[in-house]
C-alpha atoms as a PDB file:
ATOM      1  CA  UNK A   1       0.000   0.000   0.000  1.00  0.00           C
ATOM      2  CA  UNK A   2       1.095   3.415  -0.409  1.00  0.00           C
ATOM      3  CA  UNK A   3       2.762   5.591   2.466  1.00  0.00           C
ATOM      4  CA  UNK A   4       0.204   8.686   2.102  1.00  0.00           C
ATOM      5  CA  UNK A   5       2.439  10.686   4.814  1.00  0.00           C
ATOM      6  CA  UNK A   6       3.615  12.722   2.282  1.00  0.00           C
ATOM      7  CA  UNK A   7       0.556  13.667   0.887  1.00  0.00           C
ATOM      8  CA  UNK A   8      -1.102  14.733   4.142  1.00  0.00           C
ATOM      9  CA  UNK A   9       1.609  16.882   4.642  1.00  0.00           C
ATOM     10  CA  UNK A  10       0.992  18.725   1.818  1.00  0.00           C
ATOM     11  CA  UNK A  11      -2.652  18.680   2.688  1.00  0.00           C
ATOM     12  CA  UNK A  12      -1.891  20.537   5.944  1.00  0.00           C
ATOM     13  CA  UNK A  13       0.009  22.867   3.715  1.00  0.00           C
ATOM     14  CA  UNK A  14      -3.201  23.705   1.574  1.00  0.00           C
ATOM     15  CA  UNK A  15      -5.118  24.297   4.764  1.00  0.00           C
ATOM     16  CA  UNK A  16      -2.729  26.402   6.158  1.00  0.00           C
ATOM     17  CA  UNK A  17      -2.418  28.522   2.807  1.00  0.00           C
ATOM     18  CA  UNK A  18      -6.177  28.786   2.853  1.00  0.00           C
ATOM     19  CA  UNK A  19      -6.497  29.902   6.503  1.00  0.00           C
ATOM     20  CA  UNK A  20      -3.597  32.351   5.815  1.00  0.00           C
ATOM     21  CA  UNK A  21      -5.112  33.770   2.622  1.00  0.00           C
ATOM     22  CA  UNK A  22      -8.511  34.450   4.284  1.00  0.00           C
ATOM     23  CA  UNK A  23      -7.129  35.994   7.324  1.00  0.00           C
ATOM     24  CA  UNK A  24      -5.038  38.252   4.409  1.00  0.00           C
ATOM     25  CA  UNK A  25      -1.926  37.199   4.382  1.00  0.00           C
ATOM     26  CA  UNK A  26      -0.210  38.815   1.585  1.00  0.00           C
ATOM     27  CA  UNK A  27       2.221  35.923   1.221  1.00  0.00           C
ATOM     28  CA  UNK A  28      -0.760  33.545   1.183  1.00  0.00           C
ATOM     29  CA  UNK A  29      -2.540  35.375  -1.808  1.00  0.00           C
ATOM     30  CA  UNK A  30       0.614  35.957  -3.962  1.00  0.00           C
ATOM     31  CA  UNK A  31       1.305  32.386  -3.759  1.00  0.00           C
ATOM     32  CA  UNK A  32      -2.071  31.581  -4.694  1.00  0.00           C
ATOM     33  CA  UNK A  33      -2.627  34.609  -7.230  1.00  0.00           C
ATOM     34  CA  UNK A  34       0.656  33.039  -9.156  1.00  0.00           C
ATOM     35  CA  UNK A  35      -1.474  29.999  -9.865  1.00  0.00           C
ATOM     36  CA  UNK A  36      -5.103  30.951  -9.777  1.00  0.00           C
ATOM     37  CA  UNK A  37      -4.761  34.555 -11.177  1.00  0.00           C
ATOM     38  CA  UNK A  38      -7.503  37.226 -10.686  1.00  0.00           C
ATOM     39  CA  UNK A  39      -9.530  33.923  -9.303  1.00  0.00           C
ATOM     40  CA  UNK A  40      -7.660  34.037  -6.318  1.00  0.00           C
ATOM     41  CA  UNK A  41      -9.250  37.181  -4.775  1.00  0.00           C
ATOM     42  CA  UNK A  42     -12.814  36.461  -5.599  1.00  0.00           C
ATOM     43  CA  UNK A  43     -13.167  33.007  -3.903  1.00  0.00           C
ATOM     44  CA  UNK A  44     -10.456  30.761  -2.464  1.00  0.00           C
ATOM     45  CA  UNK A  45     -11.707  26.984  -1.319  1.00  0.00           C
ATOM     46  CA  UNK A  46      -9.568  24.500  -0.416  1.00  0.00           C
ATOM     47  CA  UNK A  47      -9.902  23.000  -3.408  1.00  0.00           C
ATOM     48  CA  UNK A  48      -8.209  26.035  -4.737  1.00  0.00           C
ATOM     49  CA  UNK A  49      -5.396  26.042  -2.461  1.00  0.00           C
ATOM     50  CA  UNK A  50      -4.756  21.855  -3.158  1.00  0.00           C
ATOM     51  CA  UNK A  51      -4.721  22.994  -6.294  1.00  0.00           C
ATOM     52  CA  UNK A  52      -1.682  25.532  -5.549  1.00  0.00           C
ATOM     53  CA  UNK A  53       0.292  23.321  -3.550  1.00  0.00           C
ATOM     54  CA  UNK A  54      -0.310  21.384  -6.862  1.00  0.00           C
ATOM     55  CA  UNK A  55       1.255  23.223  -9.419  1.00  0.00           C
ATOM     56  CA  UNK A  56       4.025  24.637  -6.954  1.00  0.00           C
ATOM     57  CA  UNK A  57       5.470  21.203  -7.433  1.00  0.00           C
ATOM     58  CA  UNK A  58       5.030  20.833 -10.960  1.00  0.00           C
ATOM     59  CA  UNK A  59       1.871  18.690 -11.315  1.00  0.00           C
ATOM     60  CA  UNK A  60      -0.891  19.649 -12.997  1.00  0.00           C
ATOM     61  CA  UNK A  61      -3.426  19.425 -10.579  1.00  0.00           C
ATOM     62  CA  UNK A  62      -4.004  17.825  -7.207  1.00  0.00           C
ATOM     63  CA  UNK A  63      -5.546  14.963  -8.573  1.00  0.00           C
ATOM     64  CA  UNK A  64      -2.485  14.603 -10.703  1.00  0.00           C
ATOM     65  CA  UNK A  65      -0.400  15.295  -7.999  1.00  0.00           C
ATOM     66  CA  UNK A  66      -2.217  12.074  -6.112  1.00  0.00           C
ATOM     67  CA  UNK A  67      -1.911   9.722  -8.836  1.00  0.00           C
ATOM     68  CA  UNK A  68       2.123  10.501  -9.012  1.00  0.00           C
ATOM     69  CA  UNK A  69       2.806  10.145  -5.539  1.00  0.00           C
ATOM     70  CA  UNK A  70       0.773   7.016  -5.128  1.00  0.00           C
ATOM     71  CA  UNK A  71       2.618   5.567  -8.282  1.00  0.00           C
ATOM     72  CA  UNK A  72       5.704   4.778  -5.972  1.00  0.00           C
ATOM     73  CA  UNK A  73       9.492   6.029  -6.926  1.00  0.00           C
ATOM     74  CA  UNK A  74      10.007   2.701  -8.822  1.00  0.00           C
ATOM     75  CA  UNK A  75       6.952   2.829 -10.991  1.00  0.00           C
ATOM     76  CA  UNK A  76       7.643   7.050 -11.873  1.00  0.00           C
ATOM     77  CA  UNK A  77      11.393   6.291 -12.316  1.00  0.00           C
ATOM     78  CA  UNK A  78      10.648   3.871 -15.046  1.00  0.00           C
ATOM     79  CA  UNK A  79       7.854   5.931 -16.603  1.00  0.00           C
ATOM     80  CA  UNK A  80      10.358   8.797 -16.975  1.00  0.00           C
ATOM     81  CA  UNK A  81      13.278   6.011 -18.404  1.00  0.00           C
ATOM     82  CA  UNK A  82      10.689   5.044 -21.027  1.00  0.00           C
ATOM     83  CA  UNK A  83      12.040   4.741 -24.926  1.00  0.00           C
ATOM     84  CA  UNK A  84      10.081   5.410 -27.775  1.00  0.00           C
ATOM     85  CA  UNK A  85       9.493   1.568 -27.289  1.00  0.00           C
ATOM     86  CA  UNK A  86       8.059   1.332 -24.813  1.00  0.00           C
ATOM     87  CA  UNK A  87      10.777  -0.160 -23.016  1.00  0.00           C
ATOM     88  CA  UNK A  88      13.257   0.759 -19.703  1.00  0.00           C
ATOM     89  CA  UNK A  89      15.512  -0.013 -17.364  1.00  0.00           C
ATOM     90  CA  UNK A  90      16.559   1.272 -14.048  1.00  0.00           C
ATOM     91  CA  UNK A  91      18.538   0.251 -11.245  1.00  0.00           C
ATOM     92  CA  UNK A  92      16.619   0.764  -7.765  1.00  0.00           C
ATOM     93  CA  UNK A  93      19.122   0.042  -4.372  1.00  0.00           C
ATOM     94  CA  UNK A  94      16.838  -1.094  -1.773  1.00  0.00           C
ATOM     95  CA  UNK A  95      16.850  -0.904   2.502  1.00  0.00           C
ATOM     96  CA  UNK A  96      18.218  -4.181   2.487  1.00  0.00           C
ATOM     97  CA  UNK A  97      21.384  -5.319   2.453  1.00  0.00           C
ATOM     98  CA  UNK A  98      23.620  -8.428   2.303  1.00  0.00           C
ATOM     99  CA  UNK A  99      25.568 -10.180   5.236  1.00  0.00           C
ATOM    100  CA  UNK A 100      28.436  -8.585   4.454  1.00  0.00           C
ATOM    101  CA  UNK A 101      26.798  -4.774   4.604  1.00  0.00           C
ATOM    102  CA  UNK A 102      26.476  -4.087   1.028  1.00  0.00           C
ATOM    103  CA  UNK A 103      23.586  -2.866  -0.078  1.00  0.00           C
ATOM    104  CA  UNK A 104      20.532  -5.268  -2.289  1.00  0.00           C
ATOM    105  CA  UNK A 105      20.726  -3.399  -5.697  1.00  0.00           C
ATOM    106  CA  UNK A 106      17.655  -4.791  -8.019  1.00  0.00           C
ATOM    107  CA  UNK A 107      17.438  -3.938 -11.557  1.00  0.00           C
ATOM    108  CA  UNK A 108      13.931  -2.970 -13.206  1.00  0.00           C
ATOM    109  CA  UNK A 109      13.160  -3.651 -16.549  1.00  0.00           C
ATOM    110  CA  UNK A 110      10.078  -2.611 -18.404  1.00  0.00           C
ATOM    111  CA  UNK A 111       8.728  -3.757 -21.523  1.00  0.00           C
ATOM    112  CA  UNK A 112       5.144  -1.865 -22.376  1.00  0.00           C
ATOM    113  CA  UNK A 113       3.015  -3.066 -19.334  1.00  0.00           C
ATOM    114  CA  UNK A 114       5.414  -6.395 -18.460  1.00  0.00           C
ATOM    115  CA  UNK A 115       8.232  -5.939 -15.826  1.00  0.00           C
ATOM    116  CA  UNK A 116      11.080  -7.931 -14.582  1.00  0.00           C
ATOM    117  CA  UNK A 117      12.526  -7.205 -11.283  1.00  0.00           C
ATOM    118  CA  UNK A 118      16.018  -9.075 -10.472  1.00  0.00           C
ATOM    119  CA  UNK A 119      19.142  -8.884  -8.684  1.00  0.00           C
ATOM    120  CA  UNK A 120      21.293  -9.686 -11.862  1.00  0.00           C
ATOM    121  CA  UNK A 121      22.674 -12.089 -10.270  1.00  0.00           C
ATOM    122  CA  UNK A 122      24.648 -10.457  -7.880  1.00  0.00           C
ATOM    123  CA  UNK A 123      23.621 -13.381  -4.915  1.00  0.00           C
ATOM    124  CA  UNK A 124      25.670 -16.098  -6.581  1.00  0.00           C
ATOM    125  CA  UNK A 125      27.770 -13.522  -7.644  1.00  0.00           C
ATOM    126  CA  UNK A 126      28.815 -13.016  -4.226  1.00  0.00           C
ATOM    127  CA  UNK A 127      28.327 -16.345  -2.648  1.00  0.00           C
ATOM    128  CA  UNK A 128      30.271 -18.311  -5.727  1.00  0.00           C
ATOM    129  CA  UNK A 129      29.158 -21.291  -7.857  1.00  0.00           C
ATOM    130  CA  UNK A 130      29.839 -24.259  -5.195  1.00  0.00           C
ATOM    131  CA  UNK A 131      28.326 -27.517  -5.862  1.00  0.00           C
ATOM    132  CA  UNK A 132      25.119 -27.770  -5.359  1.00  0.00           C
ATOM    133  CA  UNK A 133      24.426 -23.808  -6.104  1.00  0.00           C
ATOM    134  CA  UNK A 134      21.051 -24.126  -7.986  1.00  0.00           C
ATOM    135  CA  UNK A 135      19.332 -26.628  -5.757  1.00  0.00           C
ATOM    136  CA  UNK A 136      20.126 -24.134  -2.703  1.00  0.00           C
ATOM    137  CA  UNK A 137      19.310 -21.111  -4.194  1.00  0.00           C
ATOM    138  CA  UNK A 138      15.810 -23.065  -5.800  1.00  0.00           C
ATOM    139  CA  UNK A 139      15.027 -24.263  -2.318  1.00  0.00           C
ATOM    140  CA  UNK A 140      15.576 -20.515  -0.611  1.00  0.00           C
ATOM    141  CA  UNK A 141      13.331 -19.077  -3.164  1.00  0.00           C
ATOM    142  CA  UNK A 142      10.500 -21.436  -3.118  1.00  0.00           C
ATOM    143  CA  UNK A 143       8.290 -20.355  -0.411  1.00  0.00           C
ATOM    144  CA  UNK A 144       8.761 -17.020  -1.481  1.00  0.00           C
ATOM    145  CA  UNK A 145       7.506 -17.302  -5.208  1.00  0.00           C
ATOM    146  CA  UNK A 146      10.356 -16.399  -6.753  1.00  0.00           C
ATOM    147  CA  UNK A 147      12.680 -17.939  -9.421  1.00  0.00           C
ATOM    148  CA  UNK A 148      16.585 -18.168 -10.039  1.00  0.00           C
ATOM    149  CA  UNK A 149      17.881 -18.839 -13.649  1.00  0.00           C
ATOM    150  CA  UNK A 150      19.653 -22.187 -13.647  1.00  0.00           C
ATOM    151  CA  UNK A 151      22.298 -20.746 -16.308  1.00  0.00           C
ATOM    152  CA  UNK A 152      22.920 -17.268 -14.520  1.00  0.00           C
ATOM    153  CA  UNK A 153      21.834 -17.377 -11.284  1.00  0.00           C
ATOM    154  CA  UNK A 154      19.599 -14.205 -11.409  1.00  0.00           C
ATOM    155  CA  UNK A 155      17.111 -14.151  -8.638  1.00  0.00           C
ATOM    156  CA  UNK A 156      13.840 -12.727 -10.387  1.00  0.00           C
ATOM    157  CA  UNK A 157      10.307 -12.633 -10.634  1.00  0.00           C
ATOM    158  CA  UNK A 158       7.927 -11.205 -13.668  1.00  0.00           C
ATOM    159  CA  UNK A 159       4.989  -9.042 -13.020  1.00  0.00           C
ATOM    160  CA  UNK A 160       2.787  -6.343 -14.473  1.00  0.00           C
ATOM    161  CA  UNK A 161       2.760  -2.516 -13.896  1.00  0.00           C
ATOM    162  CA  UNK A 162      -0.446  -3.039 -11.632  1.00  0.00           C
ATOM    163  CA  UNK A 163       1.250  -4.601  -8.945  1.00  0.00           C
ATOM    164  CA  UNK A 164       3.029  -2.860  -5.832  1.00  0.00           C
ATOM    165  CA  UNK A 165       6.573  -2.091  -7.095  1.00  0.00           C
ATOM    166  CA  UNK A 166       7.836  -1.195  -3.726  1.00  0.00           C
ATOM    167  CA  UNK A 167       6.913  -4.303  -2.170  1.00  0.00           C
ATOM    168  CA  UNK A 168       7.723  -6.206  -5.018  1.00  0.00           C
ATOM    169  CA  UNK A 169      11.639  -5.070  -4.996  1.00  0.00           C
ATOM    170  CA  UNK A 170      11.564  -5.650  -1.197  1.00  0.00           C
ATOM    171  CA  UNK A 171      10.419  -9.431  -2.017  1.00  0.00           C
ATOM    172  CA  UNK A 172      13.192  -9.862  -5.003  1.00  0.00           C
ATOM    173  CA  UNK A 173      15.934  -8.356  -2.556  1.00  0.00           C
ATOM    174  CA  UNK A 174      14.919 -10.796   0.557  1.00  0.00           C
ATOM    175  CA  UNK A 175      15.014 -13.799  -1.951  1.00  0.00           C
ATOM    176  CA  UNK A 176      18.866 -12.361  -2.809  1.00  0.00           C
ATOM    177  CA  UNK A 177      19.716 -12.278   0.734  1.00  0.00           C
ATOM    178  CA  UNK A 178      18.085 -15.796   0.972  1.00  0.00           C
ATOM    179  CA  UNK A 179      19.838 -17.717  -1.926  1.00  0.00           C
ATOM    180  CA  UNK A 180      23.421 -16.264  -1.337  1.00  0.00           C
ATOM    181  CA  UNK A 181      22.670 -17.434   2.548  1.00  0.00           C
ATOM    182  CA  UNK A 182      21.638 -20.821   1.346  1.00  0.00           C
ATOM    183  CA  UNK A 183      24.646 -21.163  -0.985  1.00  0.00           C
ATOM    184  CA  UNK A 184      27.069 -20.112   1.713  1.00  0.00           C
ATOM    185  CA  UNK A 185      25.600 -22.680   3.783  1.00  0.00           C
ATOM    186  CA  UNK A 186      26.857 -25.362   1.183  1.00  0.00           C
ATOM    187  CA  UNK A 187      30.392 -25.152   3.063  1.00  0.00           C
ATOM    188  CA  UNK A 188      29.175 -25.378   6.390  1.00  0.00           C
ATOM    189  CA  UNK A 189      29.336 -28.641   7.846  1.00  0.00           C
ATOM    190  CA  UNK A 190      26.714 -28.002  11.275  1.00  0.00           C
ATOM    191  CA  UNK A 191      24.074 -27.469   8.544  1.00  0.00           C
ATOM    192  CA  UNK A 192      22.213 -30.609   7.330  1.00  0.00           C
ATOM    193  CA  UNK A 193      21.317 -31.080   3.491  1.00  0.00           C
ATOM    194  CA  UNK A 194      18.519 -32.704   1.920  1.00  0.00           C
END
């Protein structure tokens, strides 16, 4: 779900526009005659001042505004990558990060309305090809729904631009943490395999 902290913040900030424009604050009405014009002096609603607070930050209303915020970073950073294809990639570096303290990087890749989100194989990457590689990292991803490419050891999952991007990276990046664990585990001897 979307964090809508940021947009009630900049609710608070139309409501306190609007009170300060009808108690006539002259800072209140420029900022609102800037947008609104002439409009501004006859009547000023909230709906007026959203709208402000609106364009101030470049969208073209506050319903627009809405709709961009509640896209996610992920989802507007690949709208903005897009080619005249259709098509994009971006790299997105998550909270997460590996046992050694490096940070989860995932890429993002965008064809029309069909994504892939992977860790380019950065898990085996780091953990190394031992025997045994792809059975561990297929066993740390199944509960999870994810998949690993036998050949390249990419942890990935498809999806389509409807789904939660956000949450979706967060997933791909756990099941990298997971399958370079469960490779890693290959050496120790305390850990039974089946």
């Amino acid at each position: 779900m979307t964090d809508d902290r940021q947009l009630d913040a900049l609710r608070r900030e139309a409501r306190a526009l609007l009170r300060g424009a009808r108690a006539g604050d002259e800072m209140a009405h420029g900022r609102a005659q800037r947008v609104l014009g002439a409009k501004a002096r006859e009547r000023f609603v909230l709906a007026d001042a959203l709208h402000v607070v609106a364009r101030e930050r470049g969208a073209a209303s506050w319903p627009a505004l809405v709709a961009e915020q509640r896209l996610g970073p992920i989802r507007t950073a690949l709208d903005d990558a897009l080619d005249e294809n259709g098509c994009a990639e971006i790299e997105v570096e998550t909270d997460l990060t590996y046992p050694e303290g490096a940070p989860v990087v995932l890429a993002v890749r965008r064809r029309q309305s069909t994504l892939l989100v992977h860790d380019r194989g950065e898990a085996v990457r780091r953990a190394g090809r031992r025997t045994g590689w792809r059975h561990a990292a297929e066993r740390a991803v199944e509960p999870t729904g994810m998949n690993v490419s036998g050949s390249t050891g990419v942890v990935f999952v498809p999806a389509h631009l409807g789904r939660n991007l956000e949450w979706l990276a967060l997933r791909v990046a756990q099941a990298s943490i997971d399958v370079l664990e469960a490779i890693v585990e290959l050496d120790d001897p305390r850990v039974a395999h089946g």
